[in-house]
Protein backbone atom coordinates (compact mmCIF):
# COMPACT_ATOMS: atom_id res chain seq x y z
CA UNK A 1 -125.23 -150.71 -0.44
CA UNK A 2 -122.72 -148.00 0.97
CA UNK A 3 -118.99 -148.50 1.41
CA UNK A 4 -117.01 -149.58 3.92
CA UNK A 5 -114.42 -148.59 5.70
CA UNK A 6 -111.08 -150.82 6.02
CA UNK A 7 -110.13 -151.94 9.19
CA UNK A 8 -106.88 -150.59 11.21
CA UNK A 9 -105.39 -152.41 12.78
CA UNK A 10 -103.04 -150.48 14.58
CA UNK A 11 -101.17 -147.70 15.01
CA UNK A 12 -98.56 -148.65 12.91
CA UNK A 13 -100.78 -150.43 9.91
CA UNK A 14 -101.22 -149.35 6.96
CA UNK A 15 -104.87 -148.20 6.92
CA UNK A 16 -104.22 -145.70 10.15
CA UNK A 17 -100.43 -144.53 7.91
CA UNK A 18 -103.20 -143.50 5.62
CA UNK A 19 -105.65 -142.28 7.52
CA UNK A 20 -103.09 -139.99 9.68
CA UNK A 21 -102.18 -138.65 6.41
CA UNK A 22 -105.29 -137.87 5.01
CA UNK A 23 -106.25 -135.92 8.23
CA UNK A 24 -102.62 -134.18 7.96
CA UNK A 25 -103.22 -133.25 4.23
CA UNK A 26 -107.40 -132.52 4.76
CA UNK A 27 -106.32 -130.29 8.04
CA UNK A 28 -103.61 -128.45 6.14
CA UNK A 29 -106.36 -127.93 2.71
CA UNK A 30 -108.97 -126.21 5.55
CA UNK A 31 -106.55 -123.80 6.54
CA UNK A 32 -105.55 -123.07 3.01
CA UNK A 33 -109.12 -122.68 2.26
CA UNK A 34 -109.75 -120.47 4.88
CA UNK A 35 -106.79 -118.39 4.10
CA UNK A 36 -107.44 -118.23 0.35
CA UNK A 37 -111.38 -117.24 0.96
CA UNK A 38 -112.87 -120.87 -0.22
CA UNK A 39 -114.86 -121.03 2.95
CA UNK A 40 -117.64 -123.50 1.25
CA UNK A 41 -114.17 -125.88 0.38
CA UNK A 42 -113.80 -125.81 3.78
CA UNK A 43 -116.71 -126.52 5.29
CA UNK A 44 -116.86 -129.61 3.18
CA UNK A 45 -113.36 -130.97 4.51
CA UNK A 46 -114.67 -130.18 8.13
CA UNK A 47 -117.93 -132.50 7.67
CA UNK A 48 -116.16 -135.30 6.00
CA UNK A 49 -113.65 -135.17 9.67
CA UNK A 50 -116.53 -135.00 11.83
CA UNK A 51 -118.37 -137.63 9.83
CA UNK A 52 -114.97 -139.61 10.10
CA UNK A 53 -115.05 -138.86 13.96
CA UNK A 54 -118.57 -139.91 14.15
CA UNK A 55 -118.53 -142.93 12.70
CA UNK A 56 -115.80 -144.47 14.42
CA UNK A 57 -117.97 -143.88 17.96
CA UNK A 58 -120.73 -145.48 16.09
CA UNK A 59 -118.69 -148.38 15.48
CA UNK A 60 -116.78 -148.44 19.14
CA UNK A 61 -120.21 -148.23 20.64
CA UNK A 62 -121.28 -150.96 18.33
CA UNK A 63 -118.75 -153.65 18.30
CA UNK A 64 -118.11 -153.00 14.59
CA UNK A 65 -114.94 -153.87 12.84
CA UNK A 66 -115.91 -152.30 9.59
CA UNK A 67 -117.70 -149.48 9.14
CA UNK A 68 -120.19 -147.47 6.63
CA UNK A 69 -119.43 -144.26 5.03
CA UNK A 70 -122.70 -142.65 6.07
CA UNK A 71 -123.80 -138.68 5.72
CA UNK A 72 -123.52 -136.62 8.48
CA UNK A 73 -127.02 -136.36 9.61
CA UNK A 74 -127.25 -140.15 9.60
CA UNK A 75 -124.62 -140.22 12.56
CA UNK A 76 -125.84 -137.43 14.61
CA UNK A 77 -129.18 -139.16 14.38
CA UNK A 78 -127.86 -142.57 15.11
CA UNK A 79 -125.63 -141.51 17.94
CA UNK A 80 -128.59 -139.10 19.46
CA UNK A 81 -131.07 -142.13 19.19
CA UNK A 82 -133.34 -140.37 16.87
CA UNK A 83 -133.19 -142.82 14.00
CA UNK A 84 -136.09 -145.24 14.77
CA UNK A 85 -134.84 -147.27 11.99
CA UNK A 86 -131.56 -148.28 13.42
CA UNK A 87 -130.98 -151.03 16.20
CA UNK A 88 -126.89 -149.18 16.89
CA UNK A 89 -126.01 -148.56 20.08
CA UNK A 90 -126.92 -144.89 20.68
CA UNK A 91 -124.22 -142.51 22.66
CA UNK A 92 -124.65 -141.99 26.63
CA UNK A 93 -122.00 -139.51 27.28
CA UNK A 94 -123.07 -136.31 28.27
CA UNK A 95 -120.43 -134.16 26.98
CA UNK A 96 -120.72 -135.82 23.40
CA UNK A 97 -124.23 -135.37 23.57
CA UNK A 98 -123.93 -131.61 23.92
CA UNK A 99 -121.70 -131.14 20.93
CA UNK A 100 -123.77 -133.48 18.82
CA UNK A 101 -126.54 -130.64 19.17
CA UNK A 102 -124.42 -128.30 18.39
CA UNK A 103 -123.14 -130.50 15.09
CA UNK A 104 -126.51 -131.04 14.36
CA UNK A 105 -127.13 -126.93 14.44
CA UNK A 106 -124.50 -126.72 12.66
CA UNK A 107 -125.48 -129.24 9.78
CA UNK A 108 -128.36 -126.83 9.24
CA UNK A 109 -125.95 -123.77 8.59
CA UNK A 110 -123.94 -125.96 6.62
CA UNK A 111 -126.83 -126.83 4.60
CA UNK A 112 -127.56 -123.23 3.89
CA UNK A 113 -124.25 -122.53 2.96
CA UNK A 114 -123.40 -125.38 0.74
CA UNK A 115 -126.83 -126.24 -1.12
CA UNK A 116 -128.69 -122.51 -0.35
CA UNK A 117 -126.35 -120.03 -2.28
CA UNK A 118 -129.05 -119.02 -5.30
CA UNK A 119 -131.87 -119.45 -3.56
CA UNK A 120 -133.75 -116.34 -2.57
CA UNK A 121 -136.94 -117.48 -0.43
CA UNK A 122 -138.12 -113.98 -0.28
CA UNK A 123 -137.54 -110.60 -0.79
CA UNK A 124 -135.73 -110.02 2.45
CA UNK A 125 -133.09 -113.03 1.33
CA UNK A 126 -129.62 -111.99 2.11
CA UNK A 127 -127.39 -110.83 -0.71
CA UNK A 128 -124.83 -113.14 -2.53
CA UNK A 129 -122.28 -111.33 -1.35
CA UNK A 130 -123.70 -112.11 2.17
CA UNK A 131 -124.28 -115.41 2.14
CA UNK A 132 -120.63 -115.96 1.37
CA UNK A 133 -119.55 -114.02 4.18
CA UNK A 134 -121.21 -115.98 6.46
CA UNK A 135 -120.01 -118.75 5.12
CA UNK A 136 -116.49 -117.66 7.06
CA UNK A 137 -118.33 -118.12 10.38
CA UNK A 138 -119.57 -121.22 9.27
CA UNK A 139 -116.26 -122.65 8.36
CA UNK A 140 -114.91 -121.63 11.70
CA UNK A 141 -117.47 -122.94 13.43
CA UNK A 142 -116.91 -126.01 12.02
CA UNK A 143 -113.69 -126.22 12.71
CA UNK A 144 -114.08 -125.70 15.98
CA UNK A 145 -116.52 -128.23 16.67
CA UNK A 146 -114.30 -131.00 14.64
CA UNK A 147 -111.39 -130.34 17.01
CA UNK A 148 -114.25 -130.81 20.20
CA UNK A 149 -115.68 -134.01 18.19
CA UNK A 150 -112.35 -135.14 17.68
CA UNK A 151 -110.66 -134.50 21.14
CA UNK A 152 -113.41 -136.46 23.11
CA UNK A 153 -114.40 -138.89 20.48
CA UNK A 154 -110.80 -140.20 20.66
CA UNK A 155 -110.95 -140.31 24.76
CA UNK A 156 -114.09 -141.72 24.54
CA UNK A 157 -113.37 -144.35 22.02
CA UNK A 158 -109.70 -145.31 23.89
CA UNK A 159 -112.03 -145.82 27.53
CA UNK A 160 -114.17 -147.79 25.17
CA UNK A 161 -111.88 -150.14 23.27
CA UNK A 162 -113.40 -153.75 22.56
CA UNK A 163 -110.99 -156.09 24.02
């Protein structure tokens, strides 16, 4: 059974005190990750945000007043309508649905980075060394496409507020 999310219940409650502080603190760690050279650090702060992000559509879209923790993939599949398995609600907009593909491409990077680093497929594999450069890109990537996720899920989500 996965967790489950606590409900906020406003601005002011306690769940979104924590939650605001938890992005403040996880926003500030990326940047000091970035800074410092722990690009795979921060690539794993940036998918647990647009995970976040994602699942609170998934819920809006979905009437839901609590909500999984589920892994990336799971949401972009959900809110893409590629999950045959799920009966949720899948997303409509288009601008959302552009930057789902390009979380979804980005998953894949993120993959590489993150679960790939001592693997060497073949003899034309990129170094070490390289691999963790690219991992920079990655991260900023990723941050980029949080900021996008986050900016229109949270227009999205206030247009589609259960009453």
């Amino acid at each position: 059974m996965s967790k489950q999310r606590a409900i906020n219940t406003g601005p002011k409650s306690v769940v979104a005190v924590k939650r605001f502080e938890a992005y403040k603190s996880t926003w500030k760690r990326i940047n000091e990750s970035i800074e410092d050279g722990y690009f795979l650090e921060s690539i794993t702060l940036i998918e647990s945000i647009i995970s976040d992000r994602l699942e609170a559509r998934i819920a809006i879209l979905n009437n839901q007043n609590h909500r999984s923790f589920l892994p990336l993939g799971d949401n972009v599949s959900i809110l893409l309508g590629k999950n045959k398995k799920s009966r949720l609600n899948k997303e409509t907009d288009p601008g959302l649905i552009t930057l789902l593909n390009k979380v979804d491409d980005w998953k894949k990077k993120r993959n590489e980075a993150l679960h790939e680093m001592v693997k060497v497929p073949d003899s034309n594999a990129l170094s070490w060394d390289d691999k963790y450069a690219e991992s920079q890109s990655i991260a900023k990537e990723g941050i980029e496409l949080a900021r996008a996720v986050s900016n229109i899920i949270k227009k999205l989500n206030k247009l589609n507020k259960p009453v």
